[in-house]
N, C-alpha and C. Protein backbone atom coordinates (compact mmCIF):
# COMPACT_ATOMS: atom_id res chain seq x y z
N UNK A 1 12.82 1.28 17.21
CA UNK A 1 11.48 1.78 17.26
C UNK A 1 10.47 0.74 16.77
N UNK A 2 10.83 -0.09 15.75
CA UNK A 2 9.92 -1.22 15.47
C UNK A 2 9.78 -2.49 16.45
N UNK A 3 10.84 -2.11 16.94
CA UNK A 3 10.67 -3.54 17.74
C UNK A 3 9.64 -3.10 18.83
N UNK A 4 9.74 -1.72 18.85
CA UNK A 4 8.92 -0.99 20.58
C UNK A 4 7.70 -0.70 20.10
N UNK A 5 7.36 -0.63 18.97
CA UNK A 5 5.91 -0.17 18.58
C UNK A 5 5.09 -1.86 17.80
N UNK A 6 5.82 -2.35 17.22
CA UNK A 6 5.55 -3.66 16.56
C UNK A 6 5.78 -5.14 17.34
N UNK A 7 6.41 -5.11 18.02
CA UNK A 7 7.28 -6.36 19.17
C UNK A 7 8.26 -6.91 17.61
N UNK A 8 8.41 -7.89 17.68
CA UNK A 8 8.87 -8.75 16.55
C UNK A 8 8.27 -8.96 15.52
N UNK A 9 6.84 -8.99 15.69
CA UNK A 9 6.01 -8.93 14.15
C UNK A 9 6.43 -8.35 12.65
N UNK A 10 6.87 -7.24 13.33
CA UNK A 10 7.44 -6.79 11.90
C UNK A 10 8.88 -7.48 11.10
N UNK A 11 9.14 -8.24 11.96
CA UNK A 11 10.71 -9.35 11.00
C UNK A 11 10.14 -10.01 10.54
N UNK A 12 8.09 -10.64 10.39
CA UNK A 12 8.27 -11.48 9.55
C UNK A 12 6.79 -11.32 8.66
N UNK A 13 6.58 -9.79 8.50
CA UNK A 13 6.46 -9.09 7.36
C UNK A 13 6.74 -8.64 5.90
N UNK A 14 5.72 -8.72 5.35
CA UNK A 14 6.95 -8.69 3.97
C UNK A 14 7.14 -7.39 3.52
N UNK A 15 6.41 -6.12 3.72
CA UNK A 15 6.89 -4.88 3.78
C UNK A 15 6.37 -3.50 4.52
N UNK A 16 7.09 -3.00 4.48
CA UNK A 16 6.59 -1.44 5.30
C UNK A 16 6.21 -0.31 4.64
N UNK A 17 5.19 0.28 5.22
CA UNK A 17 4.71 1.48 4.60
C UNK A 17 4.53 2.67 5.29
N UNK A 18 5.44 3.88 4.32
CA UNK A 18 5.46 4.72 5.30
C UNK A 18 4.82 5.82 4.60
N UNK A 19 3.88 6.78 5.32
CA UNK A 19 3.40 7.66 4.62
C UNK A 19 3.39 8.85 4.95
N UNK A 20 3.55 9.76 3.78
CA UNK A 20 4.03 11.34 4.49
C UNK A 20 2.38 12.28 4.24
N UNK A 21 2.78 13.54 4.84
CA UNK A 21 1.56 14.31 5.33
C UNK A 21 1.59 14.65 3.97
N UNK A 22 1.98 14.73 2.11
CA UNK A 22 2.07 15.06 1.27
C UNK A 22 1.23 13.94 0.89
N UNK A 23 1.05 12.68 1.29
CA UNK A 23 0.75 11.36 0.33
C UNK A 23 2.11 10.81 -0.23
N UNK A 24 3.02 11.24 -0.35
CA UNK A 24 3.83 10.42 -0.33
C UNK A 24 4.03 9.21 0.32
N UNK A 25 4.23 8.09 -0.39
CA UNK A 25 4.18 6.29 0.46
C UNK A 25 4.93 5.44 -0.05
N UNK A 26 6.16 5.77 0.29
CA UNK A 26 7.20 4.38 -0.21
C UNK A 26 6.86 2.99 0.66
N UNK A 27 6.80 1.99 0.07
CA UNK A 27 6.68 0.85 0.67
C UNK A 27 8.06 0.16 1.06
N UNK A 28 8.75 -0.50 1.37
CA UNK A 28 10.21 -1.14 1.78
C UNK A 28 10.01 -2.26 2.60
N UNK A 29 10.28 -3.05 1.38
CA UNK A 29 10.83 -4.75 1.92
C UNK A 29 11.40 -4.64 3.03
N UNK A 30 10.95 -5.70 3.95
CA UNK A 30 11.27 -6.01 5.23
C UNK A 30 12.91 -6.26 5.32
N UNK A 31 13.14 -7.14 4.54
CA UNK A 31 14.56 -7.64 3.91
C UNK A 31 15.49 -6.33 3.88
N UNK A 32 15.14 -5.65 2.91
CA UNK A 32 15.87 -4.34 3.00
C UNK A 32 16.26 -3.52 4.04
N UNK A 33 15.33 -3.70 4.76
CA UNK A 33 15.49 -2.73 5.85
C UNK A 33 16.01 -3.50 6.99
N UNK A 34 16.52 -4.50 7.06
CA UNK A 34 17.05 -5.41 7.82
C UNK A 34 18.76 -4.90 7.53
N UNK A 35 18.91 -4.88 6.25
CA UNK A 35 20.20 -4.92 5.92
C UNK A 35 20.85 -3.27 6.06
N UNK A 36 19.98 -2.28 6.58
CA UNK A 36 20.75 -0.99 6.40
C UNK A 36 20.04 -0.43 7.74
N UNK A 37 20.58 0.30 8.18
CA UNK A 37 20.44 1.35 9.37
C UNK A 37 19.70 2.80 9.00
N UNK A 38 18.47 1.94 9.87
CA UNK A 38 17.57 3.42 9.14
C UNK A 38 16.84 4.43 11.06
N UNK A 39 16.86 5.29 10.77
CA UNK A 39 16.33 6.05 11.84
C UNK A 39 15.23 6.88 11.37
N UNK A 40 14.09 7.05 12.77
CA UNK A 40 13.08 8.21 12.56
C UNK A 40 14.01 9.29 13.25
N UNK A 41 14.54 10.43 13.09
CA UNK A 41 15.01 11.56 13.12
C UNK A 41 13.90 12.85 13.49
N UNK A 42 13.96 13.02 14.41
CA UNK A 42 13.36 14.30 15.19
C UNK A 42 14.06 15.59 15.13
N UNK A 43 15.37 15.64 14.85
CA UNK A 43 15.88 17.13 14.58
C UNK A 43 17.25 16.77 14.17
N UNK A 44 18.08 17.82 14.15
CA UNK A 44 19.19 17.85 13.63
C UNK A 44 19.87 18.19 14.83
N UNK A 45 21.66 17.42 14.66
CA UNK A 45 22.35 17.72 16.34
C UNK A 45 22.65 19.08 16.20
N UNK A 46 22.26 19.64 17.28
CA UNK A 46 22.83 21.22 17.90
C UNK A 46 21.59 22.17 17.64
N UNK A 47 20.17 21.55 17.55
CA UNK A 47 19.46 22.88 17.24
C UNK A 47 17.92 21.77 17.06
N UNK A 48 16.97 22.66 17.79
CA UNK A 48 15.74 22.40 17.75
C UNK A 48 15.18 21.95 16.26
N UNK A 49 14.55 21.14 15.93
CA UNK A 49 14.02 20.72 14.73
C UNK A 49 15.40 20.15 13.55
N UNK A 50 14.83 20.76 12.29
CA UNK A 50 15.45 20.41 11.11
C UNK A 50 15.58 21.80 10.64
N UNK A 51 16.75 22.00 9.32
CA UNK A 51 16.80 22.95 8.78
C UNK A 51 15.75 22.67 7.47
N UNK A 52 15.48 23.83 6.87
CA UNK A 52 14.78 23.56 6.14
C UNK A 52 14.81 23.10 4.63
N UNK A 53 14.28 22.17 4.12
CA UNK A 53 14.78 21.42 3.07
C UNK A 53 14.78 22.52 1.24
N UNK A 54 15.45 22.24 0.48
CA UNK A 54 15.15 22.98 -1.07
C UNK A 54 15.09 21.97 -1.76
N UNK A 55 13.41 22.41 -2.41
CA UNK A 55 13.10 21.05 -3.54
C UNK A 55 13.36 21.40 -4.37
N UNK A 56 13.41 20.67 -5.88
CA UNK A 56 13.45 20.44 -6.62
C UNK A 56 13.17 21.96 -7.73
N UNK A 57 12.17 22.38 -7.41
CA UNK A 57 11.38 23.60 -7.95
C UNK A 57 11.53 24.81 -7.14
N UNK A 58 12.57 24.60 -6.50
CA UNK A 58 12.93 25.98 -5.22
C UNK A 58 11.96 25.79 -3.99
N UNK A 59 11.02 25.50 -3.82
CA UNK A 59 10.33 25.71 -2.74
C UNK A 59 11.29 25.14 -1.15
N UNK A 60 10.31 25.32 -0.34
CA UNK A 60 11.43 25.03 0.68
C UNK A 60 10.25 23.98 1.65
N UNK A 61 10.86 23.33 2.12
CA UNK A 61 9.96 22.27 3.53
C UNK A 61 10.68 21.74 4.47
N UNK A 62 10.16 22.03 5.87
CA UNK A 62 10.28 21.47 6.92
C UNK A 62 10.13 20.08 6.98
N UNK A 63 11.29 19.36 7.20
CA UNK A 63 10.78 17.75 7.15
C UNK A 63 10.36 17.34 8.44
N UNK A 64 10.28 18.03 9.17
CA UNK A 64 9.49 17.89 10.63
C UNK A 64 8.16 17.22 10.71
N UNK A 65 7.37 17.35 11.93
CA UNK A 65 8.00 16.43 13.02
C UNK A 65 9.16 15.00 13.24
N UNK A 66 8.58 14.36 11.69
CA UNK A 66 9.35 13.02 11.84
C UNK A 66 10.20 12.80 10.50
N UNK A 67 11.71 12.32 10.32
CA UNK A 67 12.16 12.05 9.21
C UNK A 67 12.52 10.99 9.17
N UNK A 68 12.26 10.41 8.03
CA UNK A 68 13.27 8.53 7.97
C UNK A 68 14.76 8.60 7.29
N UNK A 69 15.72 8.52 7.80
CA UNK A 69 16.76 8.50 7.19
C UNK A 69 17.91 7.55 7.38
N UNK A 70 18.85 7.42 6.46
CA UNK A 70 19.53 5.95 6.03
C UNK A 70 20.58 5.78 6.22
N UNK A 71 21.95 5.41 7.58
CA UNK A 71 23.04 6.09 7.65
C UNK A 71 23.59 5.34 6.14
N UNK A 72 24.22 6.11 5.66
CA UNK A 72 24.95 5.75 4.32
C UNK A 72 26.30 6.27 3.70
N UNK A 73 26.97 6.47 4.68
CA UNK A 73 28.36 7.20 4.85
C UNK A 73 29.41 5.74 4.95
N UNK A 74 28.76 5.20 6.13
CA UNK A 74 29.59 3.77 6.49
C UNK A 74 29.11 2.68 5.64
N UNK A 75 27.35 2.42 5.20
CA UNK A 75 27.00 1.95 4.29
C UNK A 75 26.99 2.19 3.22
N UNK A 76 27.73 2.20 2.22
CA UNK A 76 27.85 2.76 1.07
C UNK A 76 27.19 2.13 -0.06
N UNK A 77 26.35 0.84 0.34
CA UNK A 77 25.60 0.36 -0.49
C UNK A 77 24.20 1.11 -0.42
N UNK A 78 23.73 1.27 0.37
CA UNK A 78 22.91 1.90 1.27
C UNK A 78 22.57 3.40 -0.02
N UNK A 79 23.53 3.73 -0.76
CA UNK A 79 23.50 4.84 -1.84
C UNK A 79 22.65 4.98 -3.00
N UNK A 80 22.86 3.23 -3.06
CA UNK A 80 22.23 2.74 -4.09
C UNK A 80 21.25 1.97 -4.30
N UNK A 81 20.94 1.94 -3.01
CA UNK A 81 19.67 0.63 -2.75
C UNK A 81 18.55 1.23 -3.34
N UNK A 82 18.19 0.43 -4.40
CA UNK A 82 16.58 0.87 -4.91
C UNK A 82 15.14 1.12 -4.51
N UNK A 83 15.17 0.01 -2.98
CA UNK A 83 14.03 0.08 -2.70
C UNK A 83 14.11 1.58 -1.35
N UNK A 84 15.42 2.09 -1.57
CA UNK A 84 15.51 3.11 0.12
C UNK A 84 14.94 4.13 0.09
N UNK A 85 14.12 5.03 0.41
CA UNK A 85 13.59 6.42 0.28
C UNK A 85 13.55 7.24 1.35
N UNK A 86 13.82 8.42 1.58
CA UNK A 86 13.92 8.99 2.83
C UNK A 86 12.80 9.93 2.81
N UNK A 87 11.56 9.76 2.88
CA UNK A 87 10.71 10.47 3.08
C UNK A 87 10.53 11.27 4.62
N UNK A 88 9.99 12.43 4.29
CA UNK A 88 9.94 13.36 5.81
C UNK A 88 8.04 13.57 5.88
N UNK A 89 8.11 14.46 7.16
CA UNK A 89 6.96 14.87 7.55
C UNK A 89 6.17 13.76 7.79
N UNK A 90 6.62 12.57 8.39
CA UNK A 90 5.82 11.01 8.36
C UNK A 90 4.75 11.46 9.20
N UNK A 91 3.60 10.87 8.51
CA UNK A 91 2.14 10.51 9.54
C UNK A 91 2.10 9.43 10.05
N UNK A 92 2.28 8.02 9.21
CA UNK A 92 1.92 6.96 9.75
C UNK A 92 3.00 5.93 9.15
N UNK A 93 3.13 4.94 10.40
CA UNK A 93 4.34 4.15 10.37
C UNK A 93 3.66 2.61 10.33
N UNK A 94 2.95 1.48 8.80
CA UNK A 94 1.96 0.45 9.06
C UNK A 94 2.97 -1.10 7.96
N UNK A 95 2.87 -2.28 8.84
CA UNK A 95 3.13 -2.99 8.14
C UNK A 95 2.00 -3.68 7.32
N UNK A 96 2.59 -4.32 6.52
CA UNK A 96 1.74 -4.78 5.41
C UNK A 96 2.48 -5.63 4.31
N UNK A 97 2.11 -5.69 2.99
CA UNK A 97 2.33 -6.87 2.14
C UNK A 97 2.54 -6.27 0.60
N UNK A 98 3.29 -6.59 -0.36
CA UNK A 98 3.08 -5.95 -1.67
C UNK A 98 1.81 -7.13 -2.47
N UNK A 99 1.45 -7.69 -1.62
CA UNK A 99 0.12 -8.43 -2.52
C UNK A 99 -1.25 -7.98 -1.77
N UNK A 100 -0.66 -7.59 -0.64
CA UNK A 100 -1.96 -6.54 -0.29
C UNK A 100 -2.39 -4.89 -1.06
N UNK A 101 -0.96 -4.73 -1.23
CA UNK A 101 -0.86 -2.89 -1.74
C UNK A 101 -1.36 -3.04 -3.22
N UNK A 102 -0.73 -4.30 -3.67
CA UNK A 102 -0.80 -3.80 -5.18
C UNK A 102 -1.06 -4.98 -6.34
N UNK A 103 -2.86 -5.20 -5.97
CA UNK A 103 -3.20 -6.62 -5.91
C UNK A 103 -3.53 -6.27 -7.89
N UNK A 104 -4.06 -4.92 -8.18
CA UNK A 104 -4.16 -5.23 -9.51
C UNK A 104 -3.35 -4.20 -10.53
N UNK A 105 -2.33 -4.13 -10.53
CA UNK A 105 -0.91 -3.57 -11.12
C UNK A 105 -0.04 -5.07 -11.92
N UNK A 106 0.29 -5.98 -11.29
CA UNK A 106 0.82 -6.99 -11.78
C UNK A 106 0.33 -6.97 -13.25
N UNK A 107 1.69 -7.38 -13.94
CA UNK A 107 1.56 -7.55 -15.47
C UNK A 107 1.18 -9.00 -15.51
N UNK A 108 1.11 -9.39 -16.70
CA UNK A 108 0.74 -11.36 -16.84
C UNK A 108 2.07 -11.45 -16.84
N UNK A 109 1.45 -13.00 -16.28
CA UNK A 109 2.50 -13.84 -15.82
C UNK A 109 3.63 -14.42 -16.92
N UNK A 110 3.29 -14.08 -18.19
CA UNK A 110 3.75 -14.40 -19.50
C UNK A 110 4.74 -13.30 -20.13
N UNK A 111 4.29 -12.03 -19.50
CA UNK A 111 5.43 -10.90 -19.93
C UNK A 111 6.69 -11.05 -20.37
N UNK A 112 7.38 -10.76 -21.20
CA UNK A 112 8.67 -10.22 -21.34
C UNK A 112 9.32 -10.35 -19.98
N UNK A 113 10.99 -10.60 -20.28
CA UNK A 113 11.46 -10.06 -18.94
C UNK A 113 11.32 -8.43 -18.92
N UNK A 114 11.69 -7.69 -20.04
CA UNK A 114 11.58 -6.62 -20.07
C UNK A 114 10.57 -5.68 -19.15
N UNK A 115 9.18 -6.25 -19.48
CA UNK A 115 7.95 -6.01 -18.64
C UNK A 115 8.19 -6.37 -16.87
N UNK A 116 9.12 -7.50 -16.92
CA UNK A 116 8.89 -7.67 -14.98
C UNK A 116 9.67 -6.79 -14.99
N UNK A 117 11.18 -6.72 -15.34
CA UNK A 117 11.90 -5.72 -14.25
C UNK A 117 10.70 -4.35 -14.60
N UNK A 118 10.50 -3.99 -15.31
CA UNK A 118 10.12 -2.60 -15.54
C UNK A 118 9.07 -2.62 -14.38
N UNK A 119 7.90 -3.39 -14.05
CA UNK A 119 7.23 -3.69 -12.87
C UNK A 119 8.22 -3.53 -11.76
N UNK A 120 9.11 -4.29 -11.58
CA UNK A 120 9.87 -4.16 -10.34
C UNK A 120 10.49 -2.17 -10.26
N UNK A 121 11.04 -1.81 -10.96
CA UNK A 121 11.56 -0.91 -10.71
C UNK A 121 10.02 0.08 -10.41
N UNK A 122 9.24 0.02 -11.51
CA UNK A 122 7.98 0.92 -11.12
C UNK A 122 7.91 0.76 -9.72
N UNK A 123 7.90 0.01 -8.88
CA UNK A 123 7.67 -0.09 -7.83
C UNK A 123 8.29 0.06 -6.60
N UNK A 124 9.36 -0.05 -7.19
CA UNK A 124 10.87 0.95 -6.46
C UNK A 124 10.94 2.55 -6.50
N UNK A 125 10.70 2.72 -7.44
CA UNK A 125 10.62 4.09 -7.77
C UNK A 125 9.70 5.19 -7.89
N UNK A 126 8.13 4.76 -8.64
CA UNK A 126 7.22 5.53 -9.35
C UNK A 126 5.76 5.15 -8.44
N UNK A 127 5.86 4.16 -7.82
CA UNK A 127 4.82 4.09 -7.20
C UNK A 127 4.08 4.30 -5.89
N UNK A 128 5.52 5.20 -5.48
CA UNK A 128 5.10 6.12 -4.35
C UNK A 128 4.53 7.03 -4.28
N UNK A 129 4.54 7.46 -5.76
CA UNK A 129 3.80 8.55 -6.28
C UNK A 129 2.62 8.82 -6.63
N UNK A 130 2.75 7.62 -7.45
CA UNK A 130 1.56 7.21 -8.77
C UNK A 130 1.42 5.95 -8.21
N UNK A 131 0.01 5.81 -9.17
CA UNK A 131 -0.90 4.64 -9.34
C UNK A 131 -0.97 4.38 -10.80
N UNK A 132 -1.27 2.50 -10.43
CA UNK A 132 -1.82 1.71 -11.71
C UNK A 132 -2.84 1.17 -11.21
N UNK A 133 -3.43 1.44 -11.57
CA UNK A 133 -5.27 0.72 -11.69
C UNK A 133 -5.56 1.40 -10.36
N UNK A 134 -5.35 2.22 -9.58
CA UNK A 134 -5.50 2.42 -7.99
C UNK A 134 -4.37 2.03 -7.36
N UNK A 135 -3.66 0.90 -7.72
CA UNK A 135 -2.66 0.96 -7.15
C UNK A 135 -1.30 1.62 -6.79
N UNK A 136 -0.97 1.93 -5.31
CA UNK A 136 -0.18 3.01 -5.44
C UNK A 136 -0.39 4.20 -4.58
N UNK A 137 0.26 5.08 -4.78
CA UNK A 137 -0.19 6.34 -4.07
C UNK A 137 -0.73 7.52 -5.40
N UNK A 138 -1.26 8.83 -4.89
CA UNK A 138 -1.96 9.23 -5.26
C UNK A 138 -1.31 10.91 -5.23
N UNK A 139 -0.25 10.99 -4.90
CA UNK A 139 0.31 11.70 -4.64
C UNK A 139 0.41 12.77 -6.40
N UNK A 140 0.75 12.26 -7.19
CA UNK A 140 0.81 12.11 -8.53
C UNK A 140 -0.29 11.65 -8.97
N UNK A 141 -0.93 11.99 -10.66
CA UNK A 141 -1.81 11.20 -11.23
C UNK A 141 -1.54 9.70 -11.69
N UNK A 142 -2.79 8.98 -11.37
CA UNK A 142 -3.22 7.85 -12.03
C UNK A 142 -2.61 7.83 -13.42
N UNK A 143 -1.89 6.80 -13.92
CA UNK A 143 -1.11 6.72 -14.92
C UNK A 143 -1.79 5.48 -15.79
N UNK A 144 -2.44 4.75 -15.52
CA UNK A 144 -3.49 3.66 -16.48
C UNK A 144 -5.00 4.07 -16.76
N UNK A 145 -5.79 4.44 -15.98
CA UNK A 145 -6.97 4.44 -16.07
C UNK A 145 -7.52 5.84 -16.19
N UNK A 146 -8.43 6.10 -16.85
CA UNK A 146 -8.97 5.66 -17.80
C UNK A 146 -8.37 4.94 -19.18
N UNK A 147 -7.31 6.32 -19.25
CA UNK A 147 -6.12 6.37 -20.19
C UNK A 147 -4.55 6.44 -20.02
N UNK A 148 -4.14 5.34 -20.62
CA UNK A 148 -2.76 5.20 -20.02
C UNK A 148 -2.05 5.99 -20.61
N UNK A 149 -0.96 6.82 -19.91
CA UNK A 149 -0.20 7.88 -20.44
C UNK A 149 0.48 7.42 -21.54
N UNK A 150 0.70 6.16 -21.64
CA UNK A 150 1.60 5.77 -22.84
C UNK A 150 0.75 6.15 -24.48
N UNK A 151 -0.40 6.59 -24.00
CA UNK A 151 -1.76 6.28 -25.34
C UNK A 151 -1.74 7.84 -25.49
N UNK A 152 -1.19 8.90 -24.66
CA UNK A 152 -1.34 10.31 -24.86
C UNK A 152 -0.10 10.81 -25.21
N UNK A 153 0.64 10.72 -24.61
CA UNK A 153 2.02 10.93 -24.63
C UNK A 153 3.12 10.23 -25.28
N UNK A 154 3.89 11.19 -26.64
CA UNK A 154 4.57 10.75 -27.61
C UNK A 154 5.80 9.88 -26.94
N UNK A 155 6.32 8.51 -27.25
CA UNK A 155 7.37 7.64 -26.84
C UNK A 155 8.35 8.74 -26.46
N UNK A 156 8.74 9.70 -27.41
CA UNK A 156 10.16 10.00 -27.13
C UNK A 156 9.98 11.16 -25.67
N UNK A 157 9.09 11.78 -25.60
CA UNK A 157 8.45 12.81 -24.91
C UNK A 157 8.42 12.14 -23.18
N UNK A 158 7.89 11.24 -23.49
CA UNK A 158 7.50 10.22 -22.02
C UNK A 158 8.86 9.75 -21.41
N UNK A 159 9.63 9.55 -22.54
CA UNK A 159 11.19 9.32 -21.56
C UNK A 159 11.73 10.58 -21.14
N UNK A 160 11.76 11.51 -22.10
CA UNK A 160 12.12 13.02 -21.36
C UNK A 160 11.60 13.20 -19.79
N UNK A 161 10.86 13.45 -20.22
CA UNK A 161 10.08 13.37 -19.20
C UNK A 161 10.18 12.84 -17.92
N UNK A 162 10.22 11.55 -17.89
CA UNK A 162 10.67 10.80 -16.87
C UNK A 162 11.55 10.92 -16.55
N UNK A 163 13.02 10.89 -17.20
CA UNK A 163 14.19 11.36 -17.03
C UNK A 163 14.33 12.89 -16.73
N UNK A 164 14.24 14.18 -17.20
CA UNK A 164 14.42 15.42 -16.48
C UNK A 164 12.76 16.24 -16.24
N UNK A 165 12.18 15.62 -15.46
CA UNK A 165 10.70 16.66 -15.60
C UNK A 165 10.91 18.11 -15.93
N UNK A 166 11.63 18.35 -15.62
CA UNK A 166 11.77 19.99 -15.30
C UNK A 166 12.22 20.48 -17.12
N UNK A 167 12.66 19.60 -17.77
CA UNK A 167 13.38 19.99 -19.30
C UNK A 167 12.19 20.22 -20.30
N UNK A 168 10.69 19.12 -19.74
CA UNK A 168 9.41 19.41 -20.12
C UNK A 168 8.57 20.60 -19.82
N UNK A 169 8.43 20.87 -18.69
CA UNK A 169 7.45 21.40 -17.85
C UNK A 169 7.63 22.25 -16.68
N UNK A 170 8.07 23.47 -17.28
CA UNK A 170 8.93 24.34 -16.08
C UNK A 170 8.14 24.28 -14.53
N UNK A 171 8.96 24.24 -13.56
CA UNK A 171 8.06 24.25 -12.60
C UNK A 171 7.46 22.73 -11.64
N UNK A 172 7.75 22.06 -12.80
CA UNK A 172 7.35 20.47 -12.55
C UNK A 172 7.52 20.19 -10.99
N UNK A 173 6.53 19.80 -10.35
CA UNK A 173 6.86 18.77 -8.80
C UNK A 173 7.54 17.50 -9.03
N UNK A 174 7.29 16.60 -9.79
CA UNK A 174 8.03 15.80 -10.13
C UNK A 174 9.35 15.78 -10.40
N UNK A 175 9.95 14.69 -9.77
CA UNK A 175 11.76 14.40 -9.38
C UNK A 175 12.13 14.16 -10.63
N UNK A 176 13.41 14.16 -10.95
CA UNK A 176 14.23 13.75 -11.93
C UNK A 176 14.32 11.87 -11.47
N UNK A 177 14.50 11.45 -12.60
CA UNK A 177 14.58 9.77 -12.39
C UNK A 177 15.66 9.40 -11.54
N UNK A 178 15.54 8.91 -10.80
CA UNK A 178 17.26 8.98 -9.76
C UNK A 178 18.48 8.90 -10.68
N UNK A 179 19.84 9.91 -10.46
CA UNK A 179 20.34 9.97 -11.30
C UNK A 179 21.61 9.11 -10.81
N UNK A 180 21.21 8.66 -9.70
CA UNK A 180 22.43 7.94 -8.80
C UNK A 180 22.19 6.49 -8.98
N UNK A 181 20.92 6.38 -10.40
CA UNK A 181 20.91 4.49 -10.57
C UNK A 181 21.76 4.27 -11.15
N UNK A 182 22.03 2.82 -11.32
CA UNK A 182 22.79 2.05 -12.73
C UNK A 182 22.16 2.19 -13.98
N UNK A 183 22.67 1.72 -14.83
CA UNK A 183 21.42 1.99 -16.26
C UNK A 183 20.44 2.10 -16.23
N UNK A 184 20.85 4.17 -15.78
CA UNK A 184 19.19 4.27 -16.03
C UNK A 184 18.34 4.49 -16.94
N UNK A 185 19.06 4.55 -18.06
CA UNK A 185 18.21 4.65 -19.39
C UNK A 185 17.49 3.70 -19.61
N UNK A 186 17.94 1.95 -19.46
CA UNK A 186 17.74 0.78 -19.65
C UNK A 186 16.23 0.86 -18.11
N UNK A 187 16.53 1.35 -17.47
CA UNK A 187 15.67 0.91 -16.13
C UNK A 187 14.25 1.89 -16.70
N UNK A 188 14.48 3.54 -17.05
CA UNK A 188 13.30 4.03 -18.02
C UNK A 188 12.62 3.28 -19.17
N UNK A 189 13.29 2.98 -19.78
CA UNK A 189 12.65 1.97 -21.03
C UNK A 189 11.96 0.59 -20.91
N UNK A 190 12.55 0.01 -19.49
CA UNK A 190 11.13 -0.73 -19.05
C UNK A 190 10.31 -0.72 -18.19
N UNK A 191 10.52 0.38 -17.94
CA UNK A 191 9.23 1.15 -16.70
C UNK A 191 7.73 1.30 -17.78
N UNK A 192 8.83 1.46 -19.32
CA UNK A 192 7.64 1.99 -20.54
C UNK A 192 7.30 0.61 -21.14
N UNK A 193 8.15 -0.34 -20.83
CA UNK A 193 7.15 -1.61 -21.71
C UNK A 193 6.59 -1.78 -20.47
N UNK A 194 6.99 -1.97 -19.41
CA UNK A 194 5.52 -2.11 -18.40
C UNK A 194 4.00 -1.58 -18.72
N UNK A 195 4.32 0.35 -18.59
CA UNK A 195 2.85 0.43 -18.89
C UNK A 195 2.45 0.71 -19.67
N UNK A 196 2.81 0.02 -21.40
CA UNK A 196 2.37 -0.12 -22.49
C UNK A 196 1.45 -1.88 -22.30
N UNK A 197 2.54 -2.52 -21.57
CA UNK A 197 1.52 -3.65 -21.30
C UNK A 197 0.40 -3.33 -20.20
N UNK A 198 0.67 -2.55 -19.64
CA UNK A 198 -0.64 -2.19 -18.17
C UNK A 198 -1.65 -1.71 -18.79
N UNK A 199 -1.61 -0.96 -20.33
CA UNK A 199 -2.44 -0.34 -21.21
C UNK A 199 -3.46 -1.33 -21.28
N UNK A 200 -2.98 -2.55 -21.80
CA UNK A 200 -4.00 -2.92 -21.80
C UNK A 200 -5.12 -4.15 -20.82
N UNK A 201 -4.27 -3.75 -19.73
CA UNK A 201 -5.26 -4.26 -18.54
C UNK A 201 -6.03 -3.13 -17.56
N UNK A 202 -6.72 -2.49 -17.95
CA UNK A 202 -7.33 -1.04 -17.31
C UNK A 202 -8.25 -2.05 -16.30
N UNK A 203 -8.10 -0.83 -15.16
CA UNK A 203 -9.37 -1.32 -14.05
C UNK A 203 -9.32 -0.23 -13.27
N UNK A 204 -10.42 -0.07 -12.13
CA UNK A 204 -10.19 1.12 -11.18
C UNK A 204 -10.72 0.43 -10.14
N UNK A 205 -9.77 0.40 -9.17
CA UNK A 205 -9.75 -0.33 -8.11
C UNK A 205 -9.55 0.46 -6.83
N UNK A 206 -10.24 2.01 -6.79
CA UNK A 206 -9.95 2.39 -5.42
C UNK A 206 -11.46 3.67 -5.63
């Protein structure tokens, strides 16, 4: 489908953005998606459409008209890939750049390693949701600006949190932290020196 809607342009892109009728917008390295077998999915075999999905909070959704999904049965890396997301209900299918998406999120260049990966994973994970400085989706609240959640919300509380929403905040829309990462305790804890350092670069950029 990329090659029929994009010609070749998109192999030498540096990432894709896909966005759902929710605001949901995972971005995915070109690279990545080179290496795994991904399909837009129009229904399920033997029956008009999709069945209908159960979130998180019971509700239920049609991932219809369009779904992105990852064969990962034969790929078994494909399970674990950080940057993979299978978002449904797609509106729009646009290439683009992570220095276009997310020009003022970057921590200094001086950070901790602690601070980059925690950047990197934010961005694997949390920023399909959320925004830093504008950057991001919107799907979720703004998490730096005015006030960065790290400045409201008690340390130990903010990892809960992140880790089981639902153990905070009955009802929560918000996912549990993928529970299918590698250390994910270690991968939460620098998602939090990230935006303890993002604290103090505030801007509003959208």
């Amino acid at each position: 489908m990329l090659d029929t809607v994009f010609n070749s342009e998109w192999k030498d892109r540096d990432a894709i953005k896909f966005t759902a009728l929710d605001r949901y917008q995972p971005i995915i390295p070109v690279s990545v998606i080179n290496k795994h077998n991904g399909i837009i999915a129009i229904g399920e075999n033997g029956q008009r459409g999709f069945s209908l999905l159960v979130r998180n909070n019971g509700d239920t959704v049609d991932p219809g008209p369009f779904y992105l999904v990852w064969e990962n049965i034969q790929d078994v890396a494909a399970k674990k890939e950080p940057w993979l997301s299978w978002p449904w209900q797609l509106t729009t299918i646009e290439l683009t750049s992570f220095e276009r998406e997310y020009p003022h999120s970057s921590p200094p260049s001086a950070s901790p390693e602690s601070v980059k990966k925690g950047f990197l994973a934010f961005r694997q994970h949390c920023i399909k949701c959320h925004a830093i400085n504008g950057d991001g989706a919107d799907i979720g609240p703004e998490l730096n600006y005015p006030v960065s959640v790290t400045e409201y919300w008690q340390p130990e509380w903010l990892i809960r949190f992140i880790a089981d929403p639902q153990s905070v905040r009955a009802n929560s829309k918000m996912i549990s932290f993928y529970r299918d990462v590698d250390n994910r305790g270690e991968i939460i804890a620098d998602i939090i020196e990230y935006l303890k350092v993002m604290a103090q670069r505030k801007s509003l950029n959208r």
